[in-house]
N, C-alpha and C. Protein backbone atom coordinates (compact mmCIF):
# COMPACT_ATOMS: atom_id res chain seq x y z
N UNK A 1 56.96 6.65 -9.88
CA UNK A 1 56.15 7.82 -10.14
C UNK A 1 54.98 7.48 -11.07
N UNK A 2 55.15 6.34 -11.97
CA UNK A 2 53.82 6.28 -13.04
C UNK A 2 52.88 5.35 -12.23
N UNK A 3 53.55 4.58 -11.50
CA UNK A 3 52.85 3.60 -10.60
C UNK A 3 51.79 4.67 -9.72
N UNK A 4 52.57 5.54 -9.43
CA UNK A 4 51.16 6.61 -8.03
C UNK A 4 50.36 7.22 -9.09
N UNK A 5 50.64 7.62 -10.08
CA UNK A 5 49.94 8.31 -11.17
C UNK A 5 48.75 7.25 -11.53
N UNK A 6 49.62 6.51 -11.98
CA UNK A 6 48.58 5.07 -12.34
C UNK A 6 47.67 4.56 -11.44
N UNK A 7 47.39 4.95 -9.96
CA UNK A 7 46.97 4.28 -9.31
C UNK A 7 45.97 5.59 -8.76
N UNK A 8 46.51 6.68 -8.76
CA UNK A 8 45.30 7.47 -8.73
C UNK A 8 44.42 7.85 -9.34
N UNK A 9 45.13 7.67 -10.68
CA UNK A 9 43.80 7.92 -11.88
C UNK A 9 43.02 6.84 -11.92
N UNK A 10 43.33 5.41 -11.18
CA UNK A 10 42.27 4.36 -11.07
C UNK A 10 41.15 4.40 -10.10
N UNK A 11 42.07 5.05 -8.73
CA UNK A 11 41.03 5.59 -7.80
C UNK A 11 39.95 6.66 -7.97
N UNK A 12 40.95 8.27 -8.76
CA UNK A 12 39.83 8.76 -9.23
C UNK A 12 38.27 8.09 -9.96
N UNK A 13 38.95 7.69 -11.20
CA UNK A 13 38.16 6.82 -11.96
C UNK A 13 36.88 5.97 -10.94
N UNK A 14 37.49 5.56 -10.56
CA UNK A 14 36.57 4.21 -9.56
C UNK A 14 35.67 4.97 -8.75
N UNK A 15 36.01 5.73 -7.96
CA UNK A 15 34.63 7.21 -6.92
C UNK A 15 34.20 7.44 -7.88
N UNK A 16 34.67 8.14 -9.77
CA UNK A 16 33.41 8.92 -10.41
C UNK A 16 32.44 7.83 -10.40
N UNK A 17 32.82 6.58 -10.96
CA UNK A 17 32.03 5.43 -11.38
C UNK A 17 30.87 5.11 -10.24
N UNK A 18 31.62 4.89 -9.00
CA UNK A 18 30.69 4.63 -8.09
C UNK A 18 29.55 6.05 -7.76
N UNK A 19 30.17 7.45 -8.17
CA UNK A 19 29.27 8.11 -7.96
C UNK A 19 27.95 8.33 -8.51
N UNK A 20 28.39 7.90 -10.10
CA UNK A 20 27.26 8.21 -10.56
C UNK A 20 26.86 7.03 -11.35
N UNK A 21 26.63 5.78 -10.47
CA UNK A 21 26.00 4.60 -10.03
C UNK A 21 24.85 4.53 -8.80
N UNK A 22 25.72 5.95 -7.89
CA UNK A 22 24.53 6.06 -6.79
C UNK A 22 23.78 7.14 -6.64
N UNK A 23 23.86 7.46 -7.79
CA UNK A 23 22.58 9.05 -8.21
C UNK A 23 21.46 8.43 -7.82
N UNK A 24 20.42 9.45 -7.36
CA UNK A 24 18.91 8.71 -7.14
C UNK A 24 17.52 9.93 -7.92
N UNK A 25 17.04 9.24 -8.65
CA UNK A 25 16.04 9.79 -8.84
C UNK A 25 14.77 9.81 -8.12
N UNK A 26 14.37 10.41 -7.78
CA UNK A 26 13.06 11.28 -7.01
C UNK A 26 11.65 11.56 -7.71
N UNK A 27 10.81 11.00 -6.99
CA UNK A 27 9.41 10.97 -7.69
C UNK A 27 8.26 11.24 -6.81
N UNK A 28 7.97 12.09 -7.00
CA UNK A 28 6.86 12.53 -5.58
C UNK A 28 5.64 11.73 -6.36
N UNK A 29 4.85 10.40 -6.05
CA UNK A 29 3.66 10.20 -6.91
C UNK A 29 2.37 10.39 -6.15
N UNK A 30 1.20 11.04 -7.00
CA UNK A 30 -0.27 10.64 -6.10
C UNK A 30 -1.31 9.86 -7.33
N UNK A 31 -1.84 9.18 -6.28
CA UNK A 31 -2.65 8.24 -6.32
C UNK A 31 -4.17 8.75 -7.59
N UNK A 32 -4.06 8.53 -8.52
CA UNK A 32 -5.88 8.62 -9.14
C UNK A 32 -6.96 8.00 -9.36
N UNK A 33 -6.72 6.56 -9.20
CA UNK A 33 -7.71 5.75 -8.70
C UNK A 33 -7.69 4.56 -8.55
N UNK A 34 -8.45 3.97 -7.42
CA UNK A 34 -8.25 2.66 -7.10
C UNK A 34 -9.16 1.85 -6.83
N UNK A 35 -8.94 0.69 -6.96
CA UNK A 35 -10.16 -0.46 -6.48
C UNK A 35 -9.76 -1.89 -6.10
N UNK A 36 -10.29 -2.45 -5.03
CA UNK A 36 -10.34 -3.91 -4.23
C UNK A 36 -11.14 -4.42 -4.48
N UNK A 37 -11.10 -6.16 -4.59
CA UNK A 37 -11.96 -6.55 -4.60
C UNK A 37 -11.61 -8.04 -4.27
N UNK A 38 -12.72 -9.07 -3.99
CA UNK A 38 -12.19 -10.45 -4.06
C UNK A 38 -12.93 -11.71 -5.06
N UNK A 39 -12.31 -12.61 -5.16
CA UNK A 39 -12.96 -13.44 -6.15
C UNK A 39 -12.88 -14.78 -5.47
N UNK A 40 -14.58 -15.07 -5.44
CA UNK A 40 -14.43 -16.62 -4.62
C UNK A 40 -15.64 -17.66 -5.40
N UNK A 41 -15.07 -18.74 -5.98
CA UNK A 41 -16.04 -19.39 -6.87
C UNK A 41 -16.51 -18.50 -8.01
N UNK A 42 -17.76 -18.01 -8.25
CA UNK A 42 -18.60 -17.49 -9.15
C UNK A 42 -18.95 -16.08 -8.72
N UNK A 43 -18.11 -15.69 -7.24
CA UNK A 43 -18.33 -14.63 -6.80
C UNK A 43 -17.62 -13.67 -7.03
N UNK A 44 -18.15 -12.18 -7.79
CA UNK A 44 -16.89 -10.98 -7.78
C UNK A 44 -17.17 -10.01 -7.21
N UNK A 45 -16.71 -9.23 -6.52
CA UNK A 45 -16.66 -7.70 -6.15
C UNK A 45 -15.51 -6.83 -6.41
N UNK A 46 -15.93 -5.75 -6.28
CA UNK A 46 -14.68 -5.29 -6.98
C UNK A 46 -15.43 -3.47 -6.54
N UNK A 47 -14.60 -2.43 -5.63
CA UNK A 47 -15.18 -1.16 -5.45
C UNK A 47 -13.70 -0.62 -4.95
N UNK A 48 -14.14 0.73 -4.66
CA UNK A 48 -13.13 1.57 -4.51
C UNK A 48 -12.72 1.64 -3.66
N UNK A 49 -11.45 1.94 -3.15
CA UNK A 49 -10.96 1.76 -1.81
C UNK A 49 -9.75 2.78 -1.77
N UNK A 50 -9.06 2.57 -0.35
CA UNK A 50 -8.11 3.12 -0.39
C UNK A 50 -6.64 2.73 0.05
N UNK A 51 -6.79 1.32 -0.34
CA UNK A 51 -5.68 0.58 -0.12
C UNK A 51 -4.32 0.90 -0.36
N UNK A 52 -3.97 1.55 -1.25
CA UNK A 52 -2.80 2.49 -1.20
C UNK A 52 -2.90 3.60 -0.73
N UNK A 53 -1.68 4.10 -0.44
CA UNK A 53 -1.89 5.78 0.22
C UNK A 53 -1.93 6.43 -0.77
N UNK A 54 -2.45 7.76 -0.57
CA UNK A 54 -2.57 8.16 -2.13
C UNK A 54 -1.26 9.35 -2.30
N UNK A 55 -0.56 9.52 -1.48
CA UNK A 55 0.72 10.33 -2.31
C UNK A 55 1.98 9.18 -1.51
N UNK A 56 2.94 9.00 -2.66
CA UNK A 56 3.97 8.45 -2.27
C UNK A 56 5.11 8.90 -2.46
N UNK A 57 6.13 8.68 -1.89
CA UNK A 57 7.89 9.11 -2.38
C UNK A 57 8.81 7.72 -3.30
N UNK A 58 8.85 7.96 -4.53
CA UNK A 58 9.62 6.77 -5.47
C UNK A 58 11.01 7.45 -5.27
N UNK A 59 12.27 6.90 -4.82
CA UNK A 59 13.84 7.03 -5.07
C UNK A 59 13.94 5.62 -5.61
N UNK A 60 14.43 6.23 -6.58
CA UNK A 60 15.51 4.76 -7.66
C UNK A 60 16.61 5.45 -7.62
N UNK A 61 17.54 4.06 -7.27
CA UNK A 61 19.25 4.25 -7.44
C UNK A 61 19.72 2.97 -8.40
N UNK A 62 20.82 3.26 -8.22
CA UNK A 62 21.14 2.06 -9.39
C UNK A 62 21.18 1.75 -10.87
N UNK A 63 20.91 3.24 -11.23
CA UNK A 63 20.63 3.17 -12.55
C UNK A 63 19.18 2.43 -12.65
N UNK A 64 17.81 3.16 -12.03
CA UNK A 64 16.60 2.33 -11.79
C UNK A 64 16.36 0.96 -11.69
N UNK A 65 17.71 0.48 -11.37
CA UNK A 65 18.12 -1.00 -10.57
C UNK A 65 17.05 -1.16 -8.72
N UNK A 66 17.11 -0.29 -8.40
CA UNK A 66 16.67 -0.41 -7.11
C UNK A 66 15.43 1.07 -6.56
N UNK A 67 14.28 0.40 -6.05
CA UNK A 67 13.23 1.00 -5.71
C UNK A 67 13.39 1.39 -4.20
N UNK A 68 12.94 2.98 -3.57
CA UNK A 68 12.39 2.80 -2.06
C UNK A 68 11.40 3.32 -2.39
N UNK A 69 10.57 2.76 -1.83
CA UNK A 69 8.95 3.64 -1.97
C UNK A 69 8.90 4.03 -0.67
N UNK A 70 8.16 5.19 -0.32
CA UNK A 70 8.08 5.80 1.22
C UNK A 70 6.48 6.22 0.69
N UNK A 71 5.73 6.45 2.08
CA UNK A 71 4.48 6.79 2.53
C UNK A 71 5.01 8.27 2.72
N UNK A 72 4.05 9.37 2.14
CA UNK A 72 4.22 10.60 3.20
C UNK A 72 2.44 10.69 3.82
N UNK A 73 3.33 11.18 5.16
CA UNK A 73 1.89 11.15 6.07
C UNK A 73 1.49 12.87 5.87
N UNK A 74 0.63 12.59 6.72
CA UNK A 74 -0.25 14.20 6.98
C UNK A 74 0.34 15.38 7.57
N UNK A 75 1.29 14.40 8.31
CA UNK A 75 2.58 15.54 8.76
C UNK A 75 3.80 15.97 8.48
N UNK A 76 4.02 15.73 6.59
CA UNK A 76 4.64 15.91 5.76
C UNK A 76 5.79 15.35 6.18
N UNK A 77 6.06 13.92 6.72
CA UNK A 77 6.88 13.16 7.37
C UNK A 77 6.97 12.01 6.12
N UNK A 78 8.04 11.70 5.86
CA UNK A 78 8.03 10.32 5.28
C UNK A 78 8.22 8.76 5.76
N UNK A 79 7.78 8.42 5.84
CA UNK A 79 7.96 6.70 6.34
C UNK A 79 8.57 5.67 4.97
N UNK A 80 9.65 5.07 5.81
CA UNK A 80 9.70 3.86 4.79
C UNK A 80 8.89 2.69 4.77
N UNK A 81 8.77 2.30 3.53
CA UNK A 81 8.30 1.03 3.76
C UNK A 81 9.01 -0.11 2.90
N UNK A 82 9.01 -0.38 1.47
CA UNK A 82 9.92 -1.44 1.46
C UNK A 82 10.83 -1.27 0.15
N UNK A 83 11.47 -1.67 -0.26
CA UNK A 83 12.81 -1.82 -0.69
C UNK A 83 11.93 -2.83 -2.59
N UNK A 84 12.62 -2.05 -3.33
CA UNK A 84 12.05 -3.15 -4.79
C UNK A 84 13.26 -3.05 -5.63
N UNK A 85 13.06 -4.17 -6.16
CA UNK A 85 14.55 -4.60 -6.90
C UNK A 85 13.73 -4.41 -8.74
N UNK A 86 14.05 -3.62 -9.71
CA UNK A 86 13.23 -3.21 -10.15
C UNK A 86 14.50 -3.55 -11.78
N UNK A 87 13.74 -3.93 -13.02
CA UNK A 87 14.11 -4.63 -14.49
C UNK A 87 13.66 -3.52 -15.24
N UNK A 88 14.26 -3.15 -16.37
CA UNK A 88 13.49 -2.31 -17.14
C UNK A 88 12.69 -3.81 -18.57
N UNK A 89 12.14 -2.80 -19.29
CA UNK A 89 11.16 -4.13 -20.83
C UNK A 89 12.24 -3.57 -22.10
N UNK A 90 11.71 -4.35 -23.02
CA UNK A 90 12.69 -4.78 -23.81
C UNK A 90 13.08 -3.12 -24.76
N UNK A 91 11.97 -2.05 -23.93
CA UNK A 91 12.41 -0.94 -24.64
C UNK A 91 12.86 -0.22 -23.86
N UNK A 92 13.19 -0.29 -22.72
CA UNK A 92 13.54 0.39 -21.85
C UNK A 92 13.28 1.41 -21.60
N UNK A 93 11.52 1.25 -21.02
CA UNK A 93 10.62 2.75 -20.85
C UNK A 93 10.05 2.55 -19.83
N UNK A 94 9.44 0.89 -19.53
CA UNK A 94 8.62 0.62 -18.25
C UNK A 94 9.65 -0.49 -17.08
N UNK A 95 9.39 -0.12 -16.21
CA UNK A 95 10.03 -0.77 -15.31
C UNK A 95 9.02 -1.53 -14.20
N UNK A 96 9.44 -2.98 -14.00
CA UNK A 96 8.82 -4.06 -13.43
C UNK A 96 9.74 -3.90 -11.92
N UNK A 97 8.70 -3.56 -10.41
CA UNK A 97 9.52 -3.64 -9.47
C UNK A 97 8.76 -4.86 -8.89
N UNK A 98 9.42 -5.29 -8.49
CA UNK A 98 9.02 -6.26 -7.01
C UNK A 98 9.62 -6.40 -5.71
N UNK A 99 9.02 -6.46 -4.49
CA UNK A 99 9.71 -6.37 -2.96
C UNK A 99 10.96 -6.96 -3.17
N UNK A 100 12.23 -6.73 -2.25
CA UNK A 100 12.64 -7.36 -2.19
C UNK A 100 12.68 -8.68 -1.06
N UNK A 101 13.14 -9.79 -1.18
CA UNK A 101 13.11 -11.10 0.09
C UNK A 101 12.20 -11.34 -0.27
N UNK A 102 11.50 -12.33 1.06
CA UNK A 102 10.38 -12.97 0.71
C UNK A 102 8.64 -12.40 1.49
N UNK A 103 9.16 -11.06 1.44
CA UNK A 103 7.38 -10.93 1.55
C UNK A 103 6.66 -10.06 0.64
N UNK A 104 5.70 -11.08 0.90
CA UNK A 104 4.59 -10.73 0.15
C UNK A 104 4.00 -9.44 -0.65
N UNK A 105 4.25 -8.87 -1.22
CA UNK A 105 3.96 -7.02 -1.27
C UNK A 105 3.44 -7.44 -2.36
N UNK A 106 2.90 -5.80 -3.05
CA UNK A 106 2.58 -5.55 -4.59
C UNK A 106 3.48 -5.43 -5.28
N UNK A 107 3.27 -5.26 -6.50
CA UNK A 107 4.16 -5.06 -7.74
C UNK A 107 4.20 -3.61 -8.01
N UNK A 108 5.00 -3.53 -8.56
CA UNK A 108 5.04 -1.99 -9.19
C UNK A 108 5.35 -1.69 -10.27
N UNK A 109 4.52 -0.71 -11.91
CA UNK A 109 5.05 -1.06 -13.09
C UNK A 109 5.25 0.57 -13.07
N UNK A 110 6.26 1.27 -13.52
CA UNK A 110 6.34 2.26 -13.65
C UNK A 110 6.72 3.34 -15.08
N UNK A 111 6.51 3.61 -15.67
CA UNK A 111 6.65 4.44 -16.80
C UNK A 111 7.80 5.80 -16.93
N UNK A 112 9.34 5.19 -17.12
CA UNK A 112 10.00 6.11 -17.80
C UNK A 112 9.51 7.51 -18.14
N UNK A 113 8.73 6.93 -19.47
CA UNK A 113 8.15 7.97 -20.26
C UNK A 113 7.13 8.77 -20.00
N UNK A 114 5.79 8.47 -18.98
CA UNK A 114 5.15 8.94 -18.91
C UNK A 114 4.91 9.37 -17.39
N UNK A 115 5.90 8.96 -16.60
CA UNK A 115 5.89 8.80 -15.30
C UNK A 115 4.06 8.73 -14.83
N UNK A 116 3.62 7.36 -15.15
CA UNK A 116 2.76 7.35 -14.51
C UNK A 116 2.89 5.64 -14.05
N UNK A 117 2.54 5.20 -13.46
CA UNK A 117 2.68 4.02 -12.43
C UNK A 117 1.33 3.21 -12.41
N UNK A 118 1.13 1.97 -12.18
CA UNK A 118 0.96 0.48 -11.38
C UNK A 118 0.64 0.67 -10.59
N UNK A 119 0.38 0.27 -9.32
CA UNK A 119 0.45 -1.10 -8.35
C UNK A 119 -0.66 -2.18 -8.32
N UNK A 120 -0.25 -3.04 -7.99
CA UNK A 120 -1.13 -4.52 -8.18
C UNK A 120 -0.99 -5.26 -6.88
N UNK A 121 -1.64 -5.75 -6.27
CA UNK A 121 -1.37 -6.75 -5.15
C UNK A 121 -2.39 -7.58 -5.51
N UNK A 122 -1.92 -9.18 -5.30
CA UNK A 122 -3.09 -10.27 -5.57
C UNK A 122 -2.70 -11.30 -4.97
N UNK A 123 -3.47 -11.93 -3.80
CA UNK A 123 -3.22 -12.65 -3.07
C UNK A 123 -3.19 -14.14 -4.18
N UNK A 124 -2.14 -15.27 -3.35
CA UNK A 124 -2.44 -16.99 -3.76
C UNK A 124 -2.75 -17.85 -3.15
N UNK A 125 -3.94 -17.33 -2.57
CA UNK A 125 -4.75 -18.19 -1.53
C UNK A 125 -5.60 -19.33 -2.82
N UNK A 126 -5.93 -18.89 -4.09
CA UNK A 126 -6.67 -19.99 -4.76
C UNK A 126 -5.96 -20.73 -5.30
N UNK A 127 -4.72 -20.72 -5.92
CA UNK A 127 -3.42 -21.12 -5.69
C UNK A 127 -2.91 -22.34 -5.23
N UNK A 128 -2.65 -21.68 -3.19
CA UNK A 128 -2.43 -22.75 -2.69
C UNK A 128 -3.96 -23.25 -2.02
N UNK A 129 -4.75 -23.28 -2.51
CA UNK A 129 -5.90 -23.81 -1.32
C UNK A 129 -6.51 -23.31 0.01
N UNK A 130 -5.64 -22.04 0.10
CA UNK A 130 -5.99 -21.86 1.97
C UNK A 130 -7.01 -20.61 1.23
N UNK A 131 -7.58 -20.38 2.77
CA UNK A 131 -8.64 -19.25 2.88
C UNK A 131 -10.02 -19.16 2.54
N UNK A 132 -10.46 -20.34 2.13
CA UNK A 132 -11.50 -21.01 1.71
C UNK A 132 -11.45 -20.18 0.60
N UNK A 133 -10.41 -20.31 -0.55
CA UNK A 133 -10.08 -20.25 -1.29
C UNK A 133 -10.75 -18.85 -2.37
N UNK A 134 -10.28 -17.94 -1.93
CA UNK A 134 -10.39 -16.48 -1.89
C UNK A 134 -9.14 -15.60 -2.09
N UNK A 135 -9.53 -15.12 -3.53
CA UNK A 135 -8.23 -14.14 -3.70
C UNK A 135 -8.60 -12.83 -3.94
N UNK A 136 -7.70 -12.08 -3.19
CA UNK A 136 -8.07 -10.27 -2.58
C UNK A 136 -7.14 -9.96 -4.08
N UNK A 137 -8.01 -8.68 -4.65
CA UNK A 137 -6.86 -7.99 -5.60
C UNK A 137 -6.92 -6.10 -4.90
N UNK A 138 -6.49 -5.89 -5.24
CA UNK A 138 -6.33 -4.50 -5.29
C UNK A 138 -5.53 -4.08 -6.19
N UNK A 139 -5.66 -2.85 -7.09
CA UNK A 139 -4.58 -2.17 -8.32
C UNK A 139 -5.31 -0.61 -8.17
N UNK A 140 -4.33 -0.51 -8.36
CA UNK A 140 -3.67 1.66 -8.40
C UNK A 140 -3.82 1.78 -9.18
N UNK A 141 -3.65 3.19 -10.06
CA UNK A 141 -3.44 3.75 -11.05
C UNK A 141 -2.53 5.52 -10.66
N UNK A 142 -2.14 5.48 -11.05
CA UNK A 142 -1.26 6.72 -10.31
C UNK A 142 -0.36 7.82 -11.34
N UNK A 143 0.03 8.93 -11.38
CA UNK A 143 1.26 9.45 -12.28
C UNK A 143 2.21 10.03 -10.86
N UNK A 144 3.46 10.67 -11.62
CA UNK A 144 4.15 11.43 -10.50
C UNK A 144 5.09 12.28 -11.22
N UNK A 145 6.01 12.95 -11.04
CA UNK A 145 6.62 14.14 -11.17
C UNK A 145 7.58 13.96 -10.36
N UNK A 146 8.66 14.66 -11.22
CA UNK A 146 10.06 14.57 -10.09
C UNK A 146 10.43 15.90 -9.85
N UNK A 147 10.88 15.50 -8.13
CA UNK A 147 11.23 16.27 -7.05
C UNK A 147 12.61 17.07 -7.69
N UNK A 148 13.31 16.72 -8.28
CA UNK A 148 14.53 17.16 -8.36
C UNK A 148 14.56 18.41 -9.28
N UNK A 149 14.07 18.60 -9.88
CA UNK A 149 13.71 19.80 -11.10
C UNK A 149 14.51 21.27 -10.61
């Protein structure tokens, strides 16, 4: 009898744990300004663009262990796009995401506290040598607000 007792209060235990391990927070963000540009030799440009979309969907699970960023389109549809495996800093306010695997994406720095956001993409074409040696940047600037309220 203490054995089933004992073994359900481990199971209970173990679902709360896992439950609220897989809470997700919700972040509807839009975009406030942005700019591209490339740098080759002695050459810079650098103008506005619209290389990010300008409203996005942030879910962190994991205890802000894990990023999905989604696109919403015009037809209030969401699209996924990729998956970020995401560190908090040594005060645990901003959070460092990066894709997960091996492609190539932007970074993402995001603000706890102020929920306002990053993104950065910068190619290593000068790096490794290719592209006749030309590196594309683009960076966001963004805030957002959560959905869940």
């Amino acid at each position: 009898m203490r054995l089933l007792i004992f073994i359900s209060f481990f199971l209970a235990l173990h679902f709360e744990m896992k439950a609220i391990n897989d809470y997700q927070s919700e972040y509807e963000c839009l975009l406030e300004t942005s700019a591209s540009g490339l740098f080759q030799n002695n050459r810079k440009f650098l103008k506005d663009t619209q290389f990010f979309p300008y409203k996005t969907l942030m879910i962190f699970s994991n205890n802000f262990e894990t990023l999905k960023e989604k696109d919403n389109t015009f037809k209030k549809e969401s699209e996924s796009k990729y998956q970020f495996d995401c560190k908090k800093n040594k005060t645990k306010t901003i959070l460092t995401c990066r894709a997960k695997g091996t492609i190539n994406v932007y970074q993402i720095k995001f603000s706890l506290k102020t929920l306002r956001y990053r993104k950065t993409f910068i190619t290593d074409y000068w790096l490794e040598g290719k592209g006749n040696e030309v590196d594309y940047i683009h960076v966001a600037h963004g805030y957002c607000y959560s959905v869940e309220n």
